[in-house]
C-alpha atoms as a PDB file:
ATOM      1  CA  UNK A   1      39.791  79.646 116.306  1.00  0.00           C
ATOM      2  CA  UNK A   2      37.390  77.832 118.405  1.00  0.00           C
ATOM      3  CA  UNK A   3      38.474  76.701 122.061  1.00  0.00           C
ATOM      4  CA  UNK A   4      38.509  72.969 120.873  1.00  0.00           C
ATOM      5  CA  UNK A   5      40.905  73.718 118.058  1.00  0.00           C
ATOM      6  CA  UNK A   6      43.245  76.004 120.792  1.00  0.00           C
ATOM      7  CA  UNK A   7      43.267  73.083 123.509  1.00  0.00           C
ATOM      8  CA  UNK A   8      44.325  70.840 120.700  1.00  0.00           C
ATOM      9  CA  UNK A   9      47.116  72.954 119.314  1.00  0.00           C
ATOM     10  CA  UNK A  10      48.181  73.236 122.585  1.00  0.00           C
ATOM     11  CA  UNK A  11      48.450  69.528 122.907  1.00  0.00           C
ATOM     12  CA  UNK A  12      45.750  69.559 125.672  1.00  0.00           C
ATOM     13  CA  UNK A  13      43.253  67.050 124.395  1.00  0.00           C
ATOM     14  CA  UNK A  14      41.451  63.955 125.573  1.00  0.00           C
ATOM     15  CA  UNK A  15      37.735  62.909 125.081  1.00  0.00           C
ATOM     16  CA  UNK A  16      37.372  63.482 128.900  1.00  0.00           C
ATOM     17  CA  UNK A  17      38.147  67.391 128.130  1.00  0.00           C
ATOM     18  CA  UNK A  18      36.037  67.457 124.797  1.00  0.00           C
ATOM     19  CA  UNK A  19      33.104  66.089 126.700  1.00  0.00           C
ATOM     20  CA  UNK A  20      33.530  68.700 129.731  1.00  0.00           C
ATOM     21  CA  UNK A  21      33.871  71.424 127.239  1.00  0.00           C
ATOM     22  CA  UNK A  22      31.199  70.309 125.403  1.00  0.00           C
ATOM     23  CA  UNK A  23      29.134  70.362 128.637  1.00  0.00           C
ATOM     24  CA  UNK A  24      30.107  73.040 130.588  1.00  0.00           C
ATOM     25  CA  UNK A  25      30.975  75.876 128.493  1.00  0.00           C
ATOM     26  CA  UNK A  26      29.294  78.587 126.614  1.00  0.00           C
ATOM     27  CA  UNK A  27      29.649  80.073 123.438  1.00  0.00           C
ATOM     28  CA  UNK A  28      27.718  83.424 122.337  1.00  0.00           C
ATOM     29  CA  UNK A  29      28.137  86.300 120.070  1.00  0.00           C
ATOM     30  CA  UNK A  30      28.074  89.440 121.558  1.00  0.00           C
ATOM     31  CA  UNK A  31      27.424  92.277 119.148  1.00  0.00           C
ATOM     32  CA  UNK A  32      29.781  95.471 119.326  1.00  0.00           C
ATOM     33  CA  UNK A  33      28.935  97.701 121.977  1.00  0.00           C
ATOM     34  CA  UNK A  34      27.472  94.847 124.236  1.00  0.00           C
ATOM     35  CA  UNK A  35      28.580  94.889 127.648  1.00  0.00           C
ATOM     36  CA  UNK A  36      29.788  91.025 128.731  1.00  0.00           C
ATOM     37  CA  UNK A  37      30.375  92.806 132.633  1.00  0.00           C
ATOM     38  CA  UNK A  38      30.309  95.915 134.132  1.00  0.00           C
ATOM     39  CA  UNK A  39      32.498  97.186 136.944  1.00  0.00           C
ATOM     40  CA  UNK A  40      31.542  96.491 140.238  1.00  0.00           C
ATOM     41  CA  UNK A  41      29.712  92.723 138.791  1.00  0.00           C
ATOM     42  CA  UNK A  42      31.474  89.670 140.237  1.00  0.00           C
ATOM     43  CA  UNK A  43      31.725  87.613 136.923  1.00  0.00           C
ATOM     44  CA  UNK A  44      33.264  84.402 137.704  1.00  0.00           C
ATOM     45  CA  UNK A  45      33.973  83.183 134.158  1.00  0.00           C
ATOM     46  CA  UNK A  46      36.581  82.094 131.947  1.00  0.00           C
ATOM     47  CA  UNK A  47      36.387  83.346 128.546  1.00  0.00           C
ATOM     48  CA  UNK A  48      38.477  82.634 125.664  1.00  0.00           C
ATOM     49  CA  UNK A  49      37.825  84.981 122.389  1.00  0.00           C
ATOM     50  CA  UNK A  50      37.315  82.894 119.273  1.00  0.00           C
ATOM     51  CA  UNK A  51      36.884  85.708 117.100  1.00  0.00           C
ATOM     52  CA  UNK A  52      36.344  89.662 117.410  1.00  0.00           C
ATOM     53  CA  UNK A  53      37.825  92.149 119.771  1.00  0.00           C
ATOM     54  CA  UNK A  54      37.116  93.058 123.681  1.00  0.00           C
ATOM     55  CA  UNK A  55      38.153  95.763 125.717  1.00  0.00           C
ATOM     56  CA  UNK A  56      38.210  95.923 129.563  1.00  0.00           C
ATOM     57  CA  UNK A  57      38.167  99.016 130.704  1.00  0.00           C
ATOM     58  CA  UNK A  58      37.547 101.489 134.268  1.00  0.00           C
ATOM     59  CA  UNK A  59      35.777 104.088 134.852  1.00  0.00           C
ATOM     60  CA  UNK A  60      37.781 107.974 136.711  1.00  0.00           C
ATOM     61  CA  UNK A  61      36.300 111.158 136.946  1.00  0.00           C
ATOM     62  CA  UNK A  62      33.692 110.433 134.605  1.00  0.00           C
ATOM     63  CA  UNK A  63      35.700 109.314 131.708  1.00  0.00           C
ATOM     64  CA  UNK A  64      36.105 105.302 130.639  1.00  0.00           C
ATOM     65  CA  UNK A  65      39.896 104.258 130.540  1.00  0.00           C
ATOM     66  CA  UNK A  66      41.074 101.722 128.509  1.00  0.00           C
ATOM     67  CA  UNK A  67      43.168  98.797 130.612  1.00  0.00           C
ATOM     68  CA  UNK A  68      43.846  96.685 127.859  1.00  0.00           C
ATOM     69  CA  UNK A  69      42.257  95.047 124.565  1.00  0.00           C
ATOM     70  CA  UNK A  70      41.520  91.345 123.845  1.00  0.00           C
ATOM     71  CA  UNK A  71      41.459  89.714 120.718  1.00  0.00           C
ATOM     72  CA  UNK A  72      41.438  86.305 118.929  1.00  0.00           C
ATOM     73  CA  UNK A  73      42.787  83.565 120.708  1.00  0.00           C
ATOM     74  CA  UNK A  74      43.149  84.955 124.410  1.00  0.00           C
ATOM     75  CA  UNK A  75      41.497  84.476 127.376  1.00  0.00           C
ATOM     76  CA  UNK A  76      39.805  87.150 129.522  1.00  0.00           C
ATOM     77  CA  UNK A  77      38.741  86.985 133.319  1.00  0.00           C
ATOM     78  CA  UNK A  78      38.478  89.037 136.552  1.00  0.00           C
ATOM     79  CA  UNK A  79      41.173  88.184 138.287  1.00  0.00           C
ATOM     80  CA  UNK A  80      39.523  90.518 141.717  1.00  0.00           C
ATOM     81  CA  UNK A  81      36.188  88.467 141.072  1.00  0.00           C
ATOM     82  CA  UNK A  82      37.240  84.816 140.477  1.00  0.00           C
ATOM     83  CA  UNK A  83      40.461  84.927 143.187  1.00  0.00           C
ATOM     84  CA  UNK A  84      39.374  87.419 145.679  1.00  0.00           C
ATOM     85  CA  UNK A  85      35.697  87.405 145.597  1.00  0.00           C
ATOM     86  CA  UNK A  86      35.266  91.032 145.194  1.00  0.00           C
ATOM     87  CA  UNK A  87      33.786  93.225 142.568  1.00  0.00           C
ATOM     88  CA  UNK A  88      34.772  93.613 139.316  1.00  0.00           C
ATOM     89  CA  UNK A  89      36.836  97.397 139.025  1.00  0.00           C
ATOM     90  CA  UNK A  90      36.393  96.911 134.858  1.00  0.00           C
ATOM     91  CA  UNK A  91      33.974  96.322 132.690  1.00  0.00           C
ATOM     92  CA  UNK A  92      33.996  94.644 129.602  1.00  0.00           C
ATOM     93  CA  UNK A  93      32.484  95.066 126.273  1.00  0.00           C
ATOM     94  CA  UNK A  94      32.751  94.142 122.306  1.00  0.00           C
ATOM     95  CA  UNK A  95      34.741  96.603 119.813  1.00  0.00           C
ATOM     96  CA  UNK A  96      33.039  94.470 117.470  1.00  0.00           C
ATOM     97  CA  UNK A  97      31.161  91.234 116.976  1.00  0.00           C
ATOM     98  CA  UNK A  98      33.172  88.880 119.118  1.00  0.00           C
ATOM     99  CA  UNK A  99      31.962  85.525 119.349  1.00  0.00           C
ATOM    100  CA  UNK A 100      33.485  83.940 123.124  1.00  0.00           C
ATOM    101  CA  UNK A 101      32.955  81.047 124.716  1.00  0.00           C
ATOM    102  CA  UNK A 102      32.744  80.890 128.843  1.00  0.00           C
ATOM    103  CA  UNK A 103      32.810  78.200 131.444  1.00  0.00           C
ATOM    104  CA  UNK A 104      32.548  78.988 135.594  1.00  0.00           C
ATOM    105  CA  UNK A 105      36.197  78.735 136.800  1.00  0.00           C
ATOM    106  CA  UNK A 106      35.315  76.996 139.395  1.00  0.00           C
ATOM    107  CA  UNK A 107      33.781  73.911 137.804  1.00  0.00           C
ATOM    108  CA  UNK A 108      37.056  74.097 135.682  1.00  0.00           C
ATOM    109  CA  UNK A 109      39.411  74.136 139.209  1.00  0.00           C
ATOM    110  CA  UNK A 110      37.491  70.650 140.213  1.00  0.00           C
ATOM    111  CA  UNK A 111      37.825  69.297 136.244  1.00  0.00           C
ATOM    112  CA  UNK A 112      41.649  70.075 136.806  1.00  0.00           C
ATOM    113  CA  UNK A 113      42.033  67.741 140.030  1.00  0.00           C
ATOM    114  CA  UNK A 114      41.034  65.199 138.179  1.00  0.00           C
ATOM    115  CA  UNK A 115      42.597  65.372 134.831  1.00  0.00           C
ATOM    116  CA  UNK A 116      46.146  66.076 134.424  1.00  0.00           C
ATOM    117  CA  UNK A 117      45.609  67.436 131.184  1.00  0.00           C
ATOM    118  CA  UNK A 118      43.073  70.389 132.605  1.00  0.00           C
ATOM    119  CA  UNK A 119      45.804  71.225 135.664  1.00  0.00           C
ATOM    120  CA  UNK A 120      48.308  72.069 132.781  1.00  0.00           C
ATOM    121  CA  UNK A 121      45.479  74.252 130.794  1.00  0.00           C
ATOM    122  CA  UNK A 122      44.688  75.922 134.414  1.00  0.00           C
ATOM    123  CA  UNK A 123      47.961  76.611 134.243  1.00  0.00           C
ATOM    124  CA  UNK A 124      48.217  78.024 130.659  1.00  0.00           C
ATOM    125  CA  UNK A 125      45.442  80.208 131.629  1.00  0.00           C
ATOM    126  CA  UNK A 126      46.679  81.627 134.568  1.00  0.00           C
ATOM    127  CA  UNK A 127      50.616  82.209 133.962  1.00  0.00           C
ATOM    128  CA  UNK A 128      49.279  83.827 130.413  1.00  0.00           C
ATOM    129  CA  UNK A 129      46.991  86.627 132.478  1.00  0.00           C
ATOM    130  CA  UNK A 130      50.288  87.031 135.098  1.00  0.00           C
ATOM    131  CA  UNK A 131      52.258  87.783 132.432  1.00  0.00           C
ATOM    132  CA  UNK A 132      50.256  89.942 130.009  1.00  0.00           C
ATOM    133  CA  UNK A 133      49.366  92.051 133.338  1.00  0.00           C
ATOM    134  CA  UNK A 134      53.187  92.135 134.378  1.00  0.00           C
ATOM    135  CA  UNK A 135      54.099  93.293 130.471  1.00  0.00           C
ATOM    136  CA  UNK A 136      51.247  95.811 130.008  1.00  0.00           C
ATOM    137  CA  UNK A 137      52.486  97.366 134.029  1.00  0.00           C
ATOM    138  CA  UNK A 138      55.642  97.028 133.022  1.00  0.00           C
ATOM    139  CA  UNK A 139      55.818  98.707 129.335  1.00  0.00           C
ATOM    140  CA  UNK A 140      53.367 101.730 130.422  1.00  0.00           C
ATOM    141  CA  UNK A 141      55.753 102.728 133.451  1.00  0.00           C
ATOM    142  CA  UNK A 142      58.804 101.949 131.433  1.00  0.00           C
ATOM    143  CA  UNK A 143      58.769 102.887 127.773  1.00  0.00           C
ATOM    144  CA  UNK A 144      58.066 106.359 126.171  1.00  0.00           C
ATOM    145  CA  UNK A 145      54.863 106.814 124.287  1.00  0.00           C
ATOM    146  CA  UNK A 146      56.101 106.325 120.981  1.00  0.00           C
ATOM    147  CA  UNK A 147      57.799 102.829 122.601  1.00  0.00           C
ATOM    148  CA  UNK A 148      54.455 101.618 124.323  1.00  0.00           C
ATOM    149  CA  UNK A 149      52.745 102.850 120.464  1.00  0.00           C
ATOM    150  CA  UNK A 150      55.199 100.642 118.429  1.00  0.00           C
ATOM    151  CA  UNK A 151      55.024  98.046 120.953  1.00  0.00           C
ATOM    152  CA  UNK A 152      51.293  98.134 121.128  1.00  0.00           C
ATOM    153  CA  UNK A 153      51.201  97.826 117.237  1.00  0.00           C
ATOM    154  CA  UNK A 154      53.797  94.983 116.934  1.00  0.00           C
ATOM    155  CA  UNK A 155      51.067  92.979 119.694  1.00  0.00           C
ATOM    156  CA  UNK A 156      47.981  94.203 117.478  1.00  0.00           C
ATOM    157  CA  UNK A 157      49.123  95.280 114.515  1.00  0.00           C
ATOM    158  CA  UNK A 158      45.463  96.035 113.064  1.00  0.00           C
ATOM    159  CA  UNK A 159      44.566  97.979 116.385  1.00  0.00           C
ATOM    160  CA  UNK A 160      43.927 101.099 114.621  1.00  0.00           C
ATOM    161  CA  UNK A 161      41.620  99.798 112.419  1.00  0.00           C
ATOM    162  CA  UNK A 162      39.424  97.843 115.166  1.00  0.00           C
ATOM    163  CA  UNK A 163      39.458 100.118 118.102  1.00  0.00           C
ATOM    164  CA  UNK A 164      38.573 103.679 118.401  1.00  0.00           C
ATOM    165  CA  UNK A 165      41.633 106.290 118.775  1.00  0.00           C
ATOM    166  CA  UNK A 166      40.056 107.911 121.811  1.00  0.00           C
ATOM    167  CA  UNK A 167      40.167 104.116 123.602  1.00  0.00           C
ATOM    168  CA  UNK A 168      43.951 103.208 122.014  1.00  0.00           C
ATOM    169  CA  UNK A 169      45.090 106.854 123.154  1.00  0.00           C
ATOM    170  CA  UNK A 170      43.659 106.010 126.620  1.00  0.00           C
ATOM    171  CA  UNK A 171      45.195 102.076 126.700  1.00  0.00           C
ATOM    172  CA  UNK A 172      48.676 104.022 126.022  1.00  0.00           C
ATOM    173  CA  UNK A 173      47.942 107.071 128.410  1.00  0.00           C
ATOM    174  CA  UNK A 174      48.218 109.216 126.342  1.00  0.00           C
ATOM    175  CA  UNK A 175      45.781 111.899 124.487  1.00  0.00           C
ATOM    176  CA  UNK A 176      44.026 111.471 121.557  1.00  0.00           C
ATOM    177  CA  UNK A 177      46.313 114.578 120.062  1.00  0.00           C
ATOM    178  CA  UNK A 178      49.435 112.898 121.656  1.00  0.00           C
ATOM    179  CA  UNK A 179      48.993 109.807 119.506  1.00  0.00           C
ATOM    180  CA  UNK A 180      48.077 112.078 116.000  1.00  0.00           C
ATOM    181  CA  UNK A 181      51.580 112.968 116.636  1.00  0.00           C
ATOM    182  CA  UNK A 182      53.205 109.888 117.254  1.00  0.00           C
ATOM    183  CA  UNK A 183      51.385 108.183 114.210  1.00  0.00           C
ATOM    184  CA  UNK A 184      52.225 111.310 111.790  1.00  0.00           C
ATOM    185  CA  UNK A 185      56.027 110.503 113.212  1.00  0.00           C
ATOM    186  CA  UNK A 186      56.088 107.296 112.158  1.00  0.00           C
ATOM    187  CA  UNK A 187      54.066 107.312 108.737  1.00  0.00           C
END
């Protein structure tokens, strides 16, 4: 779904915020593999996915963990970049052609002073980041792997088919044998 068609499903829509949009924002295809950031960049953009599949990841000892995945109809920033003004600890890239479009944040904090419509959006945007963070902390300390697996399929239930096992394995903490198991268990 474009970002047009979201706002007005949403019910946040005037020809003030179709013209801003319109003027402000980006849209691009990035094909899979392409990097949108890397860690340690200072991306201060909003981007909402209109089609495709993202992944933000980290980098430990060498090896890239997966921090969470980001598909159709949700919006992606850097919370440490945008709020904080530091650098990026994720990267980004596209699982597969994923087609986003971007505006700066902070040209869309000064459109939200002055339309009431935008403050509500802002706060769309930001309350839905809070809470996927709090969920994702929340069901990876709390659940067992085979929880955090059926949960992670019931939020993306094509996952498996998208994503590579080695990154889904590492967005659940677990290994790549770990989750064999748990999807043998459940077949």
């Amino acid at each position: 779904m474009d970002i047009l068609s979201y706002l007005k499903q949403h019910g946040i829509y005037s020809d003030s915020l179709v013209d801003w949009v319109q003027n402000h924002s980006k849209t691009k295809t990035y094909p899979k593999g392409q990097v949108l950031f890397a860690e340690g960049d200072s991306p201060q953009r909003v981007y909402f996915i209109e089609s495709g599949l993202l992944r933000m990841f980290y980098e430990k000892d060498g090896k890239e963990i997966t921090h969470g995945f980001f598909a159709e109809d949700s919006v992606l920033m850097s919370v440490e970049s945008i709020f904080y003004q530091q650098h990026s600890p994720y990267g980004c890239d596209a699982l597969e052609p994923t087609t986003v479009t971007s505006f700066n944040f902070r040209d869309f904090t000064e459109l939200s002073n002055k339309l009431p419509e935008v403050s509500h959006l802002e706060k769309l945007i930001l309350y839905g980041v809070i809470k996927k963070l709090a969920d994702t902390n929340y069901f990876l300390k709390f659940h067992t792997a085979k929880e955090r697996y059926e949960r992670m399929i019931a939020e993306y239930p094509n996952i498996l088919l998208r994503a590579p096992l080695g990154h889904v394995a590492s967005y659940l903490g677990i290994t790549q044998q770990t989750l064999s198991v748990i999807r043998g268990q459940i077949a």
